[in-house]
PDB file of N, CA and C in Angstrom:
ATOM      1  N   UNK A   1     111.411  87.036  18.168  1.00  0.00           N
ATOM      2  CA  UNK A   1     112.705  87.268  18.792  1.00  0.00           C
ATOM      3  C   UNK A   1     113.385  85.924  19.039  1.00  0.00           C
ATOM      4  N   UNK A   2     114.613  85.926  18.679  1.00  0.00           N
ATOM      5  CA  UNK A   2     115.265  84.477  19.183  1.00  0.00           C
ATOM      6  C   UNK A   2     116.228  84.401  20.078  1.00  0.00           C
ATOM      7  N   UNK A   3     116.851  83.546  21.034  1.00  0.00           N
ATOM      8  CA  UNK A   3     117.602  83.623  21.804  1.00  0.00           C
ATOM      9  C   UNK A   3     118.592  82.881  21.708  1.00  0.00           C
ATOM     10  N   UNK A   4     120.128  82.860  21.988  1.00  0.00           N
ATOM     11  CA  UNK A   4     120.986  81.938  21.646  1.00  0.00           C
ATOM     12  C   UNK A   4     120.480  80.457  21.841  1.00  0.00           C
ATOM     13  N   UNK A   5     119.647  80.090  22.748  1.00  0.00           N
ATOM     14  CA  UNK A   5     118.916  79.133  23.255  1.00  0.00           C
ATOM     15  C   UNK A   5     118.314  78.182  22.171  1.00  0.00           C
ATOM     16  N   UNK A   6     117.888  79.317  21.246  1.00  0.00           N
ATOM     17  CA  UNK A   6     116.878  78.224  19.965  1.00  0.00           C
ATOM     18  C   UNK A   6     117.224  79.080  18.671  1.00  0.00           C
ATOM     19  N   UNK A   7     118.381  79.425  18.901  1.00  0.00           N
ATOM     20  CA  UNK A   7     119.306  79.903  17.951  1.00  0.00           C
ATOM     21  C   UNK A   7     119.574  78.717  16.724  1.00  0.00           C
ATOM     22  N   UNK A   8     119.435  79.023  15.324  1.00  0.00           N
ATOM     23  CA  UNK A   8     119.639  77.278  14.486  1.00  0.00           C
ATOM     24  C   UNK A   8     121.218  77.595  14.628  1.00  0.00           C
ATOM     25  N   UNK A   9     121.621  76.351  14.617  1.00  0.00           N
ATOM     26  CA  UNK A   9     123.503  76.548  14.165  1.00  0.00           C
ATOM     27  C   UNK A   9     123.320  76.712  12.934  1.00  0.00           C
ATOM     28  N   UNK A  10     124.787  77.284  12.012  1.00  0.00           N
ATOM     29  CA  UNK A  10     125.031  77.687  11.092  1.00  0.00           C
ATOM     30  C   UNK A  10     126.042  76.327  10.735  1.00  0.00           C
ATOM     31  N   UNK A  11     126.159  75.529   9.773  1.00  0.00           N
ATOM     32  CA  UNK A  11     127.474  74.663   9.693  1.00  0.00           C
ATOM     33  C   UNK A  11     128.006  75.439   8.273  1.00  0.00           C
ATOM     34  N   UNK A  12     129.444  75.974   8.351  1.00  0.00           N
ATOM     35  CA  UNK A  12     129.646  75.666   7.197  1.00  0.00           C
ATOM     36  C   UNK A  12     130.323  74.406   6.617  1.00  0.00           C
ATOM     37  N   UNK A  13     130.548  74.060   5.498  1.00  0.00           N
ATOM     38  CA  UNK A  13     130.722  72.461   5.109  1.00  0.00           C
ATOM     39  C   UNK A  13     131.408  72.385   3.835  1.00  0.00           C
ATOM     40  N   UNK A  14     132.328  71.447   3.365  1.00  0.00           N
ATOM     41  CA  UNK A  14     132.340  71.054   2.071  1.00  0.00           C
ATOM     42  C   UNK A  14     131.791  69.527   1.610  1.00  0.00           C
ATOM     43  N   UNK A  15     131.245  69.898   0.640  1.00  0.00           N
ATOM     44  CA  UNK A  15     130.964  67.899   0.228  1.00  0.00           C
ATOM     45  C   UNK A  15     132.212  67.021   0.141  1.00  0.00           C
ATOM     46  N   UNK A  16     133.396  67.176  -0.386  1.00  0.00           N
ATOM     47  CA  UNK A  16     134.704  67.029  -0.410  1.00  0.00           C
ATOM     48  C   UNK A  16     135.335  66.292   1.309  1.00  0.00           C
ATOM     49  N   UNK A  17     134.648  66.960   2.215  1.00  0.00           N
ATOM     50  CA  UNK A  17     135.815  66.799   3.687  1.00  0.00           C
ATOM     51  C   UNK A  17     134.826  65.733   4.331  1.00  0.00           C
ATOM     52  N   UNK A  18     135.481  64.456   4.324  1.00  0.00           N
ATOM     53  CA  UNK A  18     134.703  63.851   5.339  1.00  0.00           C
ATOM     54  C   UNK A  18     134.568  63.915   6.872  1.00  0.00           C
ATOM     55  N   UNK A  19     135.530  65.644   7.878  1.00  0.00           N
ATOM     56  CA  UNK A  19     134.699  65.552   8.612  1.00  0.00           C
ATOM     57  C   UNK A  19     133.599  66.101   8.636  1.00  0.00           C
ATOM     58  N   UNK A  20     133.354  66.734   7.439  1.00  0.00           N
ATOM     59  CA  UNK A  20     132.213  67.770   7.296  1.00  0.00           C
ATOM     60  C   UNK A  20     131.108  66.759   7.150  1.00  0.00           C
ATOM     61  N   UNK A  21     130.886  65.757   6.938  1.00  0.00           N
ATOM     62  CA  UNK A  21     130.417  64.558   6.617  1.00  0.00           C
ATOM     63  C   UNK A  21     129.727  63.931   7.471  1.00  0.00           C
ATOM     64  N   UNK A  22     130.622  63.828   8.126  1.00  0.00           N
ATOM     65  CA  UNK A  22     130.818  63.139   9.872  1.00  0.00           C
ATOM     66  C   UNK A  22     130.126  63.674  10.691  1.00  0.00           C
ATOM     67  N   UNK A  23     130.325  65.392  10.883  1.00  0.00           N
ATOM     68  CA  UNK A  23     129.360  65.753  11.256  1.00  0.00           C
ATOM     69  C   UNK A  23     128.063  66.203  11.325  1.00  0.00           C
ATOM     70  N   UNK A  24     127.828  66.409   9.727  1.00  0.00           N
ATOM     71  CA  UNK A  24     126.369  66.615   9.432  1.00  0.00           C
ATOM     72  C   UNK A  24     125.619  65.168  10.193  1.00  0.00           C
ATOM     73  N   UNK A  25     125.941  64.223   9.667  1.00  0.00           N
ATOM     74  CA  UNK A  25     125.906  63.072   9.725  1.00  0.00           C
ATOM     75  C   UNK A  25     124.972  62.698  11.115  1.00  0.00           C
ATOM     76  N   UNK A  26     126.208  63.327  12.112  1.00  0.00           N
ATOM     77  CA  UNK A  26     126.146  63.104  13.525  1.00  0.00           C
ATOM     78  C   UNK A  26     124.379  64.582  13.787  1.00  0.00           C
ATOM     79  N   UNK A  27     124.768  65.369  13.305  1.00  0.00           N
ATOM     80  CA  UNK A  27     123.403  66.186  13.768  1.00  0.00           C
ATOM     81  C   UNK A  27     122.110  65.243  13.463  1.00  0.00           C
ATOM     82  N   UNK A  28     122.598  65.152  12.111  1.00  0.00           N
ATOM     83  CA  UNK A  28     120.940  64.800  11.604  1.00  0.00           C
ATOM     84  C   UNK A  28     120.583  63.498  12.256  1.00  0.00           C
ATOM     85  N   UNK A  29     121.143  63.006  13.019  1.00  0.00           N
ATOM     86  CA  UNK A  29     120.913  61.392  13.826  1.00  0.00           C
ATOM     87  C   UNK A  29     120.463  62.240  15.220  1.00  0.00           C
ATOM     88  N   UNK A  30     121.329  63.000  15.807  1.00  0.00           N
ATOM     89  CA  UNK A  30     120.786  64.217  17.138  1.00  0.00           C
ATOM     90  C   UNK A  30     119.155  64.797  16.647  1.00  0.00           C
ATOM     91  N   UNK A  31     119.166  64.897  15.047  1.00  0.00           N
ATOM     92  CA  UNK A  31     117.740  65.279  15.012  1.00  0.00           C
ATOM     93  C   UNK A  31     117.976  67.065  15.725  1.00  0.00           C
ATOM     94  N   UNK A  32     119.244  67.485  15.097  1.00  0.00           N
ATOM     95  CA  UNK A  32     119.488  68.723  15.113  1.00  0.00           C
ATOM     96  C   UNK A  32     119.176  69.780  14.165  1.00  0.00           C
ATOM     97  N   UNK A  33     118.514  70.924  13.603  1.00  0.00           N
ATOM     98  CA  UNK A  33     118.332  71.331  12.932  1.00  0.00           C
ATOM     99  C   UNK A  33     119.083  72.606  12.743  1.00  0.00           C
ATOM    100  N   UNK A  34     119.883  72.775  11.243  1.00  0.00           N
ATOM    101  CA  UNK A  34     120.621  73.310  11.101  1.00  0.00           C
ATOM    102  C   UNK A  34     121.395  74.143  10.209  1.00  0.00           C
ATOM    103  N   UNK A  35     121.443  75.228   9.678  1.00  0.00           N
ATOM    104  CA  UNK A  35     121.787  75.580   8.108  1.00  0.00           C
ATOM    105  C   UNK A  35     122.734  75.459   7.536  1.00  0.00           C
ATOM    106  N   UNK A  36     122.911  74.781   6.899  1.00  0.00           N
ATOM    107  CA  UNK A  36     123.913  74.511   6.066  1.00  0.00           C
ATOM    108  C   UNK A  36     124.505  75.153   4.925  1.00  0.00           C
ATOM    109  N   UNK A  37     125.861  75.609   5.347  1.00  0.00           N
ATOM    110  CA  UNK A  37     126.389  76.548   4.086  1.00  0.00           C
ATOM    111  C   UNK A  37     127.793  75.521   3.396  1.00  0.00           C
ATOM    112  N   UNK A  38     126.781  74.802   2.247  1.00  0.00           N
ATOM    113  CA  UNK A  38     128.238  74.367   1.200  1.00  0.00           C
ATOM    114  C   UNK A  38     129.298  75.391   0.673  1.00  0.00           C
ATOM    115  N   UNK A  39     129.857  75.276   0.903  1.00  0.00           N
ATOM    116  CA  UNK A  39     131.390  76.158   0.360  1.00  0.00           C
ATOM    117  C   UNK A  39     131.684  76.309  -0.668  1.00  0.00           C
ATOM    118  N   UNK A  40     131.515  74.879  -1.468  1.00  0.00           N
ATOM    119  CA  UNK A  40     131.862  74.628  -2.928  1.00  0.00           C
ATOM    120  C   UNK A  40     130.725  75.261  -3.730  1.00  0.00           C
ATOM    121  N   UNK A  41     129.535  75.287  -3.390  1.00  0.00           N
ATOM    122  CA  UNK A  41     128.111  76.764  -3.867  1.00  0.00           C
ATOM    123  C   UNK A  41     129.006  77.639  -3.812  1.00  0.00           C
ATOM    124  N   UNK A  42     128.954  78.043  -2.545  1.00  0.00           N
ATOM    125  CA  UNK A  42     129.163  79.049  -1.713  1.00  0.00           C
ATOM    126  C   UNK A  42     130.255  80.251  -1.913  1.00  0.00           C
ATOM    127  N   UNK A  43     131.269  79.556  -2.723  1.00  0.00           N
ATOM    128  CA  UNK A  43     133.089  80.141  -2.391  1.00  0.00           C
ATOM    129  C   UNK A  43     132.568  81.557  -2.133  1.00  0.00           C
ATOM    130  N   UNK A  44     131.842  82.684  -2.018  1.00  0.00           N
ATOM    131  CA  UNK A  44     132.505  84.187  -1.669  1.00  0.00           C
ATOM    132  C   UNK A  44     131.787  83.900   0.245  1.00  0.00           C
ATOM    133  N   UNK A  45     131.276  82.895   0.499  1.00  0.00           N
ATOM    134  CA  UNK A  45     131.503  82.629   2.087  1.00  0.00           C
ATOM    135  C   UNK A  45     132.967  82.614   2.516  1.00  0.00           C
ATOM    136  N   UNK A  46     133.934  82.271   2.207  1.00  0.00           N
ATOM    137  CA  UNK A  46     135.216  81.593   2.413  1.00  0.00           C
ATOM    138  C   UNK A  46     135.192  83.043   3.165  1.00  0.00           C
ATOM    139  N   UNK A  47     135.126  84.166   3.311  1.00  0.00           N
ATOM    140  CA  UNK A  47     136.088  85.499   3.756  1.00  0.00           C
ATOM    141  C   UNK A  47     135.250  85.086   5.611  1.00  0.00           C
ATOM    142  N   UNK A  48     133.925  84.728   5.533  1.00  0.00           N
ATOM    143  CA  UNK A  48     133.700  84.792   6.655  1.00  0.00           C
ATOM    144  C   UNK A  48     134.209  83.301   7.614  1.00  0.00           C
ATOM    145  N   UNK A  49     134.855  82.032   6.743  1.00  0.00           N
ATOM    146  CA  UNK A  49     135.185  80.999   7.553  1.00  0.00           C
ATOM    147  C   UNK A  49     136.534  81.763   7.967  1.00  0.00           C
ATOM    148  N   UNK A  50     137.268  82.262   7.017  1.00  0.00           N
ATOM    149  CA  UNK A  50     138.247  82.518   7.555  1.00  0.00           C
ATOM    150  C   UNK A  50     138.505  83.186   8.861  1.00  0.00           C
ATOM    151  N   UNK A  51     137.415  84.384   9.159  1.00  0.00           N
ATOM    152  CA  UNK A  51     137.600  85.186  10.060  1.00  0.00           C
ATOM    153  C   UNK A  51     137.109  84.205  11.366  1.00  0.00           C
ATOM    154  N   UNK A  52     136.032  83.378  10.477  1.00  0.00           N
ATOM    155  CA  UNK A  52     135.842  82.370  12.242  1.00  0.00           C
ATOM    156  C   UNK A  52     136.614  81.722  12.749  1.00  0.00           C
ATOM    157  N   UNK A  53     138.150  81.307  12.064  1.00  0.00           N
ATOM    158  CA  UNK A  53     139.171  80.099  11.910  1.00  0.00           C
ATOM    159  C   UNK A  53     140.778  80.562  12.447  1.00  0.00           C
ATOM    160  N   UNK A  54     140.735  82.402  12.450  1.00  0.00           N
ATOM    161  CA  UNK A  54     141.495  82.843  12.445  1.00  0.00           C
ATOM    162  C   UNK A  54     142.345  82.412  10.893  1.00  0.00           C
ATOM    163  N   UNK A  55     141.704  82.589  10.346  1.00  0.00           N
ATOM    164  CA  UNK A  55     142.380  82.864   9.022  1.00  0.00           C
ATOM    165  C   UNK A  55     142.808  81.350   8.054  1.00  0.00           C
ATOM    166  N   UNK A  56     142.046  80.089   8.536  1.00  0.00           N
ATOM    167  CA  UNK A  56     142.096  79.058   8.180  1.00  0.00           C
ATOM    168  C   UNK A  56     141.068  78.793   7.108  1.00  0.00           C
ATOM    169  N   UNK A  57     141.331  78.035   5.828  1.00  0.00           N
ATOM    170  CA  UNK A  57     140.066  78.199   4.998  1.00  0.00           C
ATOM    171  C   UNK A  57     140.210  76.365   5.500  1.00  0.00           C
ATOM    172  N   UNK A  58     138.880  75.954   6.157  1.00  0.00           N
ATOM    173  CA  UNK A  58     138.840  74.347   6.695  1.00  0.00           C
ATOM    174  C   UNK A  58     137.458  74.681   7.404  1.00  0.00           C
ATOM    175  N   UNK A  59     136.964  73.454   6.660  1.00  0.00           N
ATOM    176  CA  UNK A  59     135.486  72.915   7.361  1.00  0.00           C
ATOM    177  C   UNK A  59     135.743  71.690   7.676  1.00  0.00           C
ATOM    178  N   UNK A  60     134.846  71.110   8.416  1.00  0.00           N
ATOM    179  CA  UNK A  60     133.283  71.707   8.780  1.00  0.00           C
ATOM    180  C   UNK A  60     133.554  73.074  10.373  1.00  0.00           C
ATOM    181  N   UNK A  61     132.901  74.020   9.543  1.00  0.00           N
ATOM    182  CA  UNK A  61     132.773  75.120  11.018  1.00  0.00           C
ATOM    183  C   UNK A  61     131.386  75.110  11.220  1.00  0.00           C
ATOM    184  N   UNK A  62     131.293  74.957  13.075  1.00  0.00           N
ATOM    185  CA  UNK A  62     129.906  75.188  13.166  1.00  0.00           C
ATOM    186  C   UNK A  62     129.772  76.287  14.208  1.00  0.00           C
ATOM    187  N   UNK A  63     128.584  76.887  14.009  1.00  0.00           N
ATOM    188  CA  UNK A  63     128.310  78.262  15.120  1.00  0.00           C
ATOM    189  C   UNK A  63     127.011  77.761  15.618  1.00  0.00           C
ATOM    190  N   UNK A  64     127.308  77.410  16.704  1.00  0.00           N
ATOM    191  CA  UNK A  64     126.121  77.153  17.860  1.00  0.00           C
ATOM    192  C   UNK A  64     125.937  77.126  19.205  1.00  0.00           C
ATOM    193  N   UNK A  65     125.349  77.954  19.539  1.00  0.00           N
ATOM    194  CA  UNK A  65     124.990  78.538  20.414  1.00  0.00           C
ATOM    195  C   UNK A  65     126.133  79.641  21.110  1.00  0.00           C
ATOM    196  N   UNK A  66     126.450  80.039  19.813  1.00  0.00           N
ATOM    197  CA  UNK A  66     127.169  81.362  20.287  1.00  0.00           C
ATOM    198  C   UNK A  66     128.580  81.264  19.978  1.00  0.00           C
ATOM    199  N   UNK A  67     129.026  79.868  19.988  1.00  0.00           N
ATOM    200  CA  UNK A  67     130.166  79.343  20.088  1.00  0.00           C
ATOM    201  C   UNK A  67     130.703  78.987  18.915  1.00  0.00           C
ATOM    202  N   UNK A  68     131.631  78.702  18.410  1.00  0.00           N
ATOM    203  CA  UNK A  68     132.579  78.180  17.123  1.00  0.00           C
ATOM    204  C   UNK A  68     133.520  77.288  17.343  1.00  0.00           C
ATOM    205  N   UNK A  69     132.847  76.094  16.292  1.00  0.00           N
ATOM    206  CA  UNK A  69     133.560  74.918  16.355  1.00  0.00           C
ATOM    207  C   UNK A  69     134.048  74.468  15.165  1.00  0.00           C
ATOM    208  N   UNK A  70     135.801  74.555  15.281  1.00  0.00           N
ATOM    209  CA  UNK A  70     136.606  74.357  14.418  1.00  0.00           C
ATOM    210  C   UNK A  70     136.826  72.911  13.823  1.00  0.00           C
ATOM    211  N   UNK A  71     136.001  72.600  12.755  1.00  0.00           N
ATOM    212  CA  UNK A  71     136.447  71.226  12.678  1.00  0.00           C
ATOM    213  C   UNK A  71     136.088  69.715  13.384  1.00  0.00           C
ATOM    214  N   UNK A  72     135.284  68.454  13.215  1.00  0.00           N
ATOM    215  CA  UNK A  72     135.042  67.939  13.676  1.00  0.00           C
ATOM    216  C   UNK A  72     135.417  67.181  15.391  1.00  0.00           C
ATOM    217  N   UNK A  73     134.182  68.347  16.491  1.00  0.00           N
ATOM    218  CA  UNK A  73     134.828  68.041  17.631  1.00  0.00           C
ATOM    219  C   UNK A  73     136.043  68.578  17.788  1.00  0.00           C
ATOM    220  N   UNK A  74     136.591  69.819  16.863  1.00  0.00           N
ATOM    221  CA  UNK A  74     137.920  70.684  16.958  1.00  0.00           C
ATOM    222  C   UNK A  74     139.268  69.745  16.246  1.00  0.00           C
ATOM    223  N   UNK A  75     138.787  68.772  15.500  1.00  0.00           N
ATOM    224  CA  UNK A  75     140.074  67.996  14.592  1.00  0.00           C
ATOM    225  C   UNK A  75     139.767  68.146  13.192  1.00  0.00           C
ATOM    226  N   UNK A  76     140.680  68.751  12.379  1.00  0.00           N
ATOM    227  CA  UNK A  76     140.047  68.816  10.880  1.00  0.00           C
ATOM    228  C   UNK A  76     140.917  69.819  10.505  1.00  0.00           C
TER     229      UNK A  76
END
């Protein structure tokens, strides 16, 4: 059973966006562990960034701990 607590974040990302970059960047130095969904693999993900973005196709989105974060620190 898992709890939002030790929940992994989800990032989605493009290789392309350097804040997506920025922030992988910044986890893996936190020594955060985390799944990573490339976009540019990925494109039939795009329907679910959108719905996290309100309808924005822009990474890096991350879901952690319940929460959704638009864009590096919310700029991007």
């Amino acid at each position: 059973m898992t709890t939002p607590d030790v929940e992994i974040p989800i990032l989605y990302s493009h290789p392309e966006c350097d804040f997506s970059n920025m922030l992988k960047e910044e986890l893996d130095e936190e020594g955060v562990n985390y799944t990573e969904i490339d976009m540019s693999l990925h494109e039939d993900k795009w329907p679910e960034v959108e719905e996290l973005t309100g309808g924005d196709r822009t990474t890096p989105v991350l879901i952690r701990n319940g929460e959704v974060e638009v864009g590096y620190h919310g700029i991007g």
